[in-house]
N, C-alpha and C. Protein backbone atom coordinates (compact mmCIF):
# COMPACT_ATOMS: atom_id res chain seq x y z
N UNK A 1 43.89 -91.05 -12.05
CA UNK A 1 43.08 -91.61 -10.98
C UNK A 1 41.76 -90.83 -10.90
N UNK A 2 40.43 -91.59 -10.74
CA UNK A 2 38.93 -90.98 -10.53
C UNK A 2 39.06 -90.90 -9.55
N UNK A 3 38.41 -89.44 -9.19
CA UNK A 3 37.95 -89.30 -7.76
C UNK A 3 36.64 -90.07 -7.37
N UNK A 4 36.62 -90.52 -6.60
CA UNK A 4 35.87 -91.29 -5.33
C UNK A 4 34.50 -90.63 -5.03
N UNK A 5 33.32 -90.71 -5.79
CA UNK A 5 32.19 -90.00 -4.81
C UNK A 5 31.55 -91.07 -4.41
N UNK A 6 31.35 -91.35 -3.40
CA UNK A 6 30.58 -92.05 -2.01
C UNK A 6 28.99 -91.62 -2.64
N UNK A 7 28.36 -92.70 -2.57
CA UNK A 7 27.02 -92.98 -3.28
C UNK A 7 26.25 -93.41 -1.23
N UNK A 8 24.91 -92.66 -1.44
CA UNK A 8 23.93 -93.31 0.01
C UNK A 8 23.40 -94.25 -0.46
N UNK A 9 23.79 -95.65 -0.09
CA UNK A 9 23.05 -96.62 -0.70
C UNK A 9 22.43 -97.04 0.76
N UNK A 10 21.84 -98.25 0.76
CA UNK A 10 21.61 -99.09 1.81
C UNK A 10 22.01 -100.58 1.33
N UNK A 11 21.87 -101.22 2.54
CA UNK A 11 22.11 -102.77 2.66
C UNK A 11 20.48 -103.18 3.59
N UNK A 12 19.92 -104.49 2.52
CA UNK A 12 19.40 -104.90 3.59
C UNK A 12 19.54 -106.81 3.76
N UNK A 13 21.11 -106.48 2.83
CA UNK A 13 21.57 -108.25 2.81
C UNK A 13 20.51 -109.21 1.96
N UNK A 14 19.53 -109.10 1.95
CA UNK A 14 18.40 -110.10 1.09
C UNK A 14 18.51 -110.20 -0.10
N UNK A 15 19.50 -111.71 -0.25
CA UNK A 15 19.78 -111.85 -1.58
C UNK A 15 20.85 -111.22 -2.06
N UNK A 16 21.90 -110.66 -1.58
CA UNK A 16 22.31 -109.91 -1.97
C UNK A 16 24.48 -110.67 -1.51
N UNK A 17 25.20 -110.53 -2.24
CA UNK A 17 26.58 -111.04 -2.27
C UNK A 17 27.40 -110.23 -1.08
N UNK A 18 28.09 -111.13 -1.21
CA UNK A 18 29.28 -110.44 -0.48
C UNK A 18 29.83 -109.37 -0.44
N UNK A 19 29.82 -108.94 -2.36
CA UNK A 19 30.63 -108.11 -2.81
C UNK A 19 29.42 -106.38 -2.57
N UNK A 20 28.60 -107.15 -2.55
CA UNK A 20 27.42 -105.73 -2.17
C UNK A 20 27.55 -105.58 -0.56
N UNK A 21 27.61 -106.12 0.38
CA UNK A 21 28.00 -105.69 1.81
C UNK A 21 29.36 -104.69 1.46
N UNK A 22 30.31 -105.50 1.00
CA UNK A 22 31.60 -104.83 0.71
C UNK A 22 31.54 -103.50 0.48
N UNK A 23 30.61 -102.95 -0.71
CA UNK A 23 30.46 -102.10 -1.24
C UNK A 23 29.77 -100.93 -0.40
N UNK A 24 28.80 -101.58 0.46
CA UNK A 24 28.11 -101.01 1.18
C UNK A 24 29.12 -100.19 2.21
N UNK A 25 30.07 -101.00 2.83
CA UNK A 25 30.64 -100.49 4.06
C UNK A 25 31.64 -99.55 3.58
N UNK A 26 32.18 -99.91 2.05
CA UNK A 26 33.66 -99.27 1.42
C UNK A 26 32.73 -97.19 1.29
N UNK A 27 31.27 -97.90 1.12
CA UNK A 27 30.12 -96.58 0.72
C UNK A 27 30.43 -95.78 2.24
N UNK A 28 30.17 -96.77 3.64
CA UNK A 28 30.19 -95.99 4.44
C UNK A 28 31.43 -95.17 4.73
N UNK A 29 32.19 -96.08 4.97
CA UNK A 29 33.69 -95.76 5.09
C UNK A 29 33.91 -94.03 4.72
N UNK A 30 33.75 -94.09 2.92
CA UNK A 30 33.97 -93.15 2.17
C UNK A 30 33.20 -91.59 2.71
N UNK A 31 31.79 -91.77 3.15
CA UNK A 31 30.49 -90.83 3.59
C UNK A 31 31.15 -90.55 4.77
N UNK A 32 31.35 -91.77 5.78
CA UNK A 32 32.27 -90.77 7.21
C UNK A 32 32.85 -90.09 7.02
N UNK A 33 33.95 -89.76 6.28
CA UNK A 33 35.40 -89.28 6.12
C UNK A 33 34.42 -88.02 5.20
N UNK A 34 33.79 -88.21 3.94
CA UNK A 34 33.76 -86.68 3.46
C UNK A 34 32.57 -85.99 3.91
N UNK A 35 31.87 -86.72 5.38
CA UNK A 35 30.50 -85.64 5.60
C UNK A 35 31.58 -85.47 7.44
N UNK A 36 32.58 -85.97 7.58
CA UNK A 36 33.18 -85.85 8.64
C UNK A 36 32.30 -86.37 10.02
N UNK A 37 32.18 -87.00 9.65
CA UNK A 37 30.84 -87.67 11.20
C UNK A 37 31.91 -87.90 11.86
N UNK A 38 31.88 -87.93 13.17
CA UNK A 38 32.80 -88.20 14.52
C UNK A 38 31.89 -89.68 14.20
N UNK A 39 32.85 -90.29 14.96
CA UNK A 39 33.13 -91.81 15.60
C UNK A 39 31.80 -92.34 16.08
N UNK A 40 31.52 -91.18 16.92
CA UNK A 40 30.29 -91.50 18.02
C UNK A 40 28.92 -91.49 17.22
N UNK A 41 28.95 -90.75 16.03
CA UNK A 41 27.87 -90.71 15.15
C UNK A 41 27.71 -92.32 13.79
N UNK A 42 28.82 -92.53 13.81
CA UNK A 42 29.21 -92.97 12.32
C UNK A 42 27.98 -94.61 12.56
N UNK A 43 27.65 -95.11 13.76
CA UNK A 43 26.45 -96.45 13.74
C UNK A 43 25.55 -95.99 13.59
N UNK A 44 25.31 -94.87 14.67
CA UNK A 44 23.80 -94.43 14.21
C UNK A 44 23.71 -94.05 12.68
N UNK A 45 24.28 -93.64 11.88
CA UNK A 45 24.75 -92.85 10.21
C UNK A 45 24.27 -94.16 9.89
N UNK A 46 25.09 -95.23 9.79
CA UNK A 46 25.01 -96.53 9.34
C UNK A 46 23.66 -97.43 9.70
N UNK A 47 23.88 -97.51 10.79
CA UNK A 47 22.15 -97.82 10.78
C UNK A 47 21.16 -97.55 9.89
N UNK A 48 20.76 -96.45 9.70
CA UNK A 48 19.94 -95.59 8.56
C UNK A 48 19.74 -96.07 7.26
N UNK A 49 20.81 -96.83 6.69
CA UNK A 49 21.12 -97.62 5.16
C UNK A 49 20.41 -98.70 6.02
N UNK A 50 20.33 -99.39 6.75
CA UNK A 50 20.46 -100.62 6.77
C UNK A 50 18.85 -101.12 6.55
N UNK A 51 18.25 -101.88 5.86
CA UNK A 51 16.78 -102.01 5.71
C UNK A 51 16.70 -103.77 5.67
N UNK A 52 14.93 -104.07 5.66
CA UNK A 52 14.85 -105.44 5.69
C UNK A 52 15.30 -106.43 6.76
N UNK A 53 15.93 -107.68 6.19
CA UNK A 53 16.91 -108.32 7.50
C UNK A 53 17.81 -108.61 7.77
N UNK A 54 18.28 -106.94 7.21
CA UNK A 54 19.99 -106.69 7.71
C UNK A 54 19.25 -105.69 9.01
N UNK A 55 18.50 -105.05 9.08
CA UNK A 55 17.73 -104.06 10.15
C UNK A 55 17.14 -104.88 10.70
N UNK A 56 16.73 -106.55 10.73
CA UNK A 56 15.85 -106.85 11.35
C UNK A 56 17.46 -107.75 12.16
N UNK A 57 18.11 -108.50 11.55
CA UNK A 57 19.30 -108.72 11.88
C UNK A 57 19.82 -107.79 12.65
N UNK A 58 20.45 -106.62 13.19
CA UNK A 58 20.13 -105.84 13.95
C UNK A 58 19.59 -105.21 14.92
N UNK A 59 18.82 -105.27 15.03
CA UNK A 59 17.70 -105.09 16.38
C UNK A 59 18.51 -106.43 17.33
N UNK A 60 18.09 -107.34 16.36
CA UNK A 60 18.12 -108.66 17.22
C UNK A 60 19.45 -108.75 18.11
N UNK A 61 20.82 -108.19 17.26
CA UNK A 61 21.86 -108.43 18.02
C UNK A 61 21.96 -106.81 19.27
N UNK A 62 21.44 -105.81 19.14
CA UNK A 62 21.31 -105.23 20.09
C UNK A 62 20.36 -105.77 20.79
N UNK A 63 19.16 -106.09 20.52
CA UNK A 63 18.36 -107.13 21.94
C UNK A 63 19.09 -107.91 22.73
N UNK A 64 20.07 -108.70 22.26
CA UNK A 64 20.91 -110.04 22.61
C UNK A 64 21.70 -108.70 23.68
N UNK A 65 22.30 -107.59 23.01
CA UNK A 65 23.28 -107.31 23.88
C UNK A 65 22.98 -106.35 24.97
N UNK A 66 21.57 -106.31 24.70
CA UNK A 66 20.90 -106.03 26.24
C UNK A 66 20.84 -106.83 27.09
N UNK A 67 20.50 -107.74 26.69
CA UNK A 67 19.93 -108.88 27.61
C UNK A 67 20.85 -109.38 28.14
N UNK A 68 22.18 -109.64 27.24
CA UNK A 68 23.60 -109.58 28.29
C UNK A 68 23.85 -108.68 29.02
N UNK A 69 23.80 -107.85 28.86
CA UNK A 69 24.36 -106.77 29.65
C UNK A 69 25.76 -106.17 29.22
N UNK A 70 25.98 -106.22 28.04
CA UNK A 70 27.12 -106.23 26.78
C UNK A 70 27.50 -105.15 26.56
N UNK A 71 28.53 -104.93 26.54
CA UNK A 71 28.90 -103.02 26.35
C UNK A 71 28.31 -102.30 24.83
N UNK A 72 28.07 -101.43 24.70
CA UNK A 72 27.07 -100.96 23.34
C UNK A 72 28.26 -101.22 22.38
N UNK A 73 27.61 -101.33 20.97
CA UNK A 73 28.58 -101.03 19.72
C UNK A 73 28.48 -99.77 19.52
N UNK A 74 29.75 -99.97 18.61
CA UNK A 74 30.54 -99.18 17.69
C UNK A 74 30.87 -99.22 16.33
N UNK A 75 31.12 -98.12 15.32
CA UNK A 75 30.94 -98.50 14.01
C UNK A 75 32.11 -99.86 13.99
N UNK A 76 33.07 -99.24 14.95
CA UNK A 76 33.99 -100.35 14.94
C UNK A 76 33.87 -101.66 15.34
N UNK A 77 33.48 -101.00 16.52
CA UNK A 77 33.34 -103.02 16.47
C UNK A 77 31.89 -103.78 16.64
């Protein structure tokens, strides 16, 4: 079995498959766990990759969940 090194990529979705989101999050997944980010850090962490209009995608759904009045996210949910 290869060990696993977690690559900093980004996502900014444009043009880009399914299997590259996948990859992206399997990237984050992997970076939480071996840079040990607590919970409370791991969106803001993630955020940071995110460029283009996966970041512009973004904004927008935290705008929306201001404007509701929507409880904040989480890497989780």
């Amino acid at each position: 079995e290869e060990d696993y090194e977690p690559q900093y990529i980004t996502y900014s979705g444009y043009s880009q498959t399914t299997d590259a989101y996948l990859k992206w999050e399997e990237n984050m997944e992997a970076s939480f766990q071996s840079n040990q980010v607590p919970l409370a850090e791991q969106l803001p962490y993630a955020l940071d990759t995110l460029t283009g209009p996966a970041y512009e995608w973004w904004e927008q759904e935290e705008n929306t969940r201001v404007y509701y009045n929507e409880p904040a996210h989480t890497w989780e949910s």
